[in-house]
Protein backbone atom coordinates (compact mmCIF):
# COMPACT_ATOMS: atom_id res chain seq x y z
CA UNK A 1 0.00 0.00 0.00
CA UNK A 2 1.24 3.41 -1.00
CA UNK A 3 0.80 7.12 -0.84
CA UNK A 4 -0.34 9.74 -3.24
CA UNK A 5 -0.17 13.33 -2.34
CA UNK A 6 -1.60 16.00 -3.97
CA UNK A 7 -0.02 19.59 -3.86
CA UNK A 8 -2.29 22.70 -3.52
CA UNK A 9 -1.30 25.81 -5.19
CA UNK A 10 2.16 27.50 -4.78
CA UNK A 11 2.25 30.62 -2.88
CA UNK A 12 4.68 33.18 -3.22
CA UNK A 13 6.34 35.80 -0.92
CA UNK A 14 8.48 38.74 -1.32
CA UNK A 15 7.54 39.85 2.33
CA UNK A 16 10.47 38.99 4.79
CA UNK A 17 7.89 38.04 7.81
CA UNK A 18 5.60 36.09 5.63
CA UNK A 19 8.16 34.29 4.48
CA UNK A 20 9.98 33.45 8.15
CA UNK A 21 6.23 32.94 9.35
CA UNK A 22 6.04 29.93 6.85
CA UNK A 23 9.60 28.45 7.30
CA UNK A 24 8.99 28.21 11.04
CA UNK A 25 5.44 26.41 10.35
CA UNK A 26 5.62 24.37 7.78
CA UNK A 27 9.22 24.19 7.57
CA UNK A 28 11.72 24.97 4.51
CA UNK A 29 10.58 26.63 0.96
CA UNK A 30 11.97 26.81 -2.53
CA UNK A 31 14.06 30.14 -3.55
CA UNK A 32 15.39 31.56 -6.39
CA UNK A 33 18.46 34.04 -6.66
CA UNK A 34 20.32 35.64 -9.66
CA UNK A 35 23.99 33.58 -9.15
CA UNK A 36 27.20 35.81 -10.28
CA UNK A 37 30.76 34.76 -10.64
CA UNK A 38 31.74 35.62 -7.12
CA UNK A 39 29.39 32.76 -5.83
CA UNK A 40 31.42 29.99 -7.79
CA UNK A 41 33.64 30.58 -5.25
CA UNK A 42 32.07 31.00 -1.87
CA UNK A 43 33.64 28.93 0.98
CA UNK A 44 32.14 29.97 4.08
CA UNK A 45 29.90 33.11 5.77
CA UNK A 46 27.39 35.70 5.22
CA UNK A 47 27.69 35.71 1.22
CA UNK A 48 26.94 39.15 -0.88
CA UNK A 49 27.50 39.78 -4.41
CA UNK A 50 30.18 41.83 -5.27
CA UNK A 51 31.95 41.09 -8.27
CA UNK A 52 31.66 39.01 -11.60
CA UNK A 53 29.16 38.38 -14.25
CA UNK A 54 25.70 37.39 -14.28
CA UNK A 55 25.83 33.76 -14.97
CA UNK A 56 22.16 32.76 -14.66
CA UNK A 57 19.57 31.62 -11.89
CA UNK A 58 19.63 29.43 -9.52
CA UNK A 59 16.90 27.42 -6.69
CA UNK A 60 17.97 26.35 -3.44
CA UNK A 61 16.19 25.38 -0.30
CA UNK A 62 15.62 28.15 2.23
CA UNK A 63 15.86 26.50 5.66
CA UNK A 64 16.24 29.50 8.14
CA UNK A 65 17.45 33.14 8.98
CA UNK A 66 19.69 35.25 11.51
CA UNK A 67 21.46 38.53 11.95
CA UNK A 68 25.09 39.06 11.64
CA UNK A 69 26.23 42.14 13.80
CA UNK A 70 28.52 43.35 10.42
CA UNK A 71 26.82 41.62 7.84
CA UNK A 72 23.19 42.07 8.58
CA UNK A 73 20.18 39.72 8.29
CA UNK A 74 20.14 36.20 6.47
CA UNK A 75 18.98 33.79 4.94
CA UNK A 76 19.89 30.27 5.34
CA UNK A 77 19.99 28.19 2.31
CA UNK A 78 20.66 24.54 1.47
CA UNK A 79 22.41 24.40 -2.03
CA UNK A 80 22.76 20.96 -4.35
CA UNK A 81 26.49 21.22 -5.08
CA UNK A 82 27.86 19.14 -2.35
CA UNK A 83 28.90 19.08 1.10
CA UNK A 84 32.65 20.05 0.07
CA UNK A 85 31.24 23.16 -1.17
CA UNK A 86 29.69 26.34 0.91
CA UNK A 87 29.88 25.77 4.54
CA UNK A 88 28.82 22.11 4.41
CA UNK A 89 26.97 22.23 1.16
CA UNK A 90 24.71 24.96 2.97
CA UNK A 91 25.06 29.12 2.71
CA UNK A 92 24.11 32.30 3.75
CA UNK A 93 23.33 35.45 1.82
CA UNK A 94 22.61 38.92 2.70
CA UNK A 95 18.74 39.53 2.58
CA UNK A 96 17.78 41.33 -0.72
CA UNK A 97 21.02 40.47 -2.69
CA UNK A 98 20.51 38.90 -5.94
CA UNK A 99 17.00 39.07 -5.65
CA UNK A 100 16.85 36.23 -3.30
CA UNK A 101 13.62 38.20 -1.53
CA UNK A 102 11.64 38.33 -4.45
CA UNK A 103 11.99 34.75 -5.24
CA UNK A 104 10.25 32.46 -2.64
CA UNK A 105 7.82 29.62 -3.30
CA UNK A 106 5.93 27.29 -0.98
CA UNK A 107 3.37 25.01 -1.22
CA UNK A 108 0.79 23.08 1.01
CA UNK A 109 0.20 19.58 0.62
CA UNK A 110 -3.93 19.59 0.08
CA UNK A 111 -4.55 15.92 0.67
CA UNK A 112 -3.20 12.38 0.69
CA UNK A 113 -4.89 9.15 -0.98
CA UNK A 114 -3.66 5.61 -0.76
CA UNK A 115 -3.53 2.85 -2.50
């Protein structure tokens, strides 16, 4: 016996609350950020772009937030590229760089049916 489940329809934020409110009940959401040359080449804390070309977009897993005292408020992001890459295959960036605000999906799972 299995599981189907059916997804409602996807919401999107651009509103910083909104989107914390979700994370912390339902847990993490899809994003979407403009990726530059820098990124390539991240290895560790509060990531902001700052130099390099546009190289195309890119969607992570948004898992969490926190302030930095110098860099400001984050988010927390799970990326696909490893754990030798990032800071354990996850990151943070800057809130509002590359767009990363005005890029977040959820979704609700509506209902289950088995079989």
């Amino acid at each position: 016996m299995g599981k189907l489940y059916y997804a409602g329809e996807p919401a999107y934020s651009t509103d910083n609350t909104q989107t914390m409110q979700e994370i912390q009940t339902n847990g993490p959401i899809e994003a979407a950020f403009m990726v530059y040359e820098d990124f390539l080449h991240y290895g560790g804390g509060i990531y902001k772009h700052g130099s390099g070309d546009f190289l195309g977009g890119h969607a992570v897993k948004c898992i969490g937030w926190g302030t930095d005292p110098d860099a400001g408020d984050y988010w927390i992001m799970a990326n696909s590229w490893g754990e030798s890459w990032g800071e354990n295959g996850f990151f943070r960036i800057v809130k509002g760089d590359c767009e990363v605000d005005d890029q977040m999906t959820f979704d609700h799972v509506e209902k289950t049916a088995s079989f």
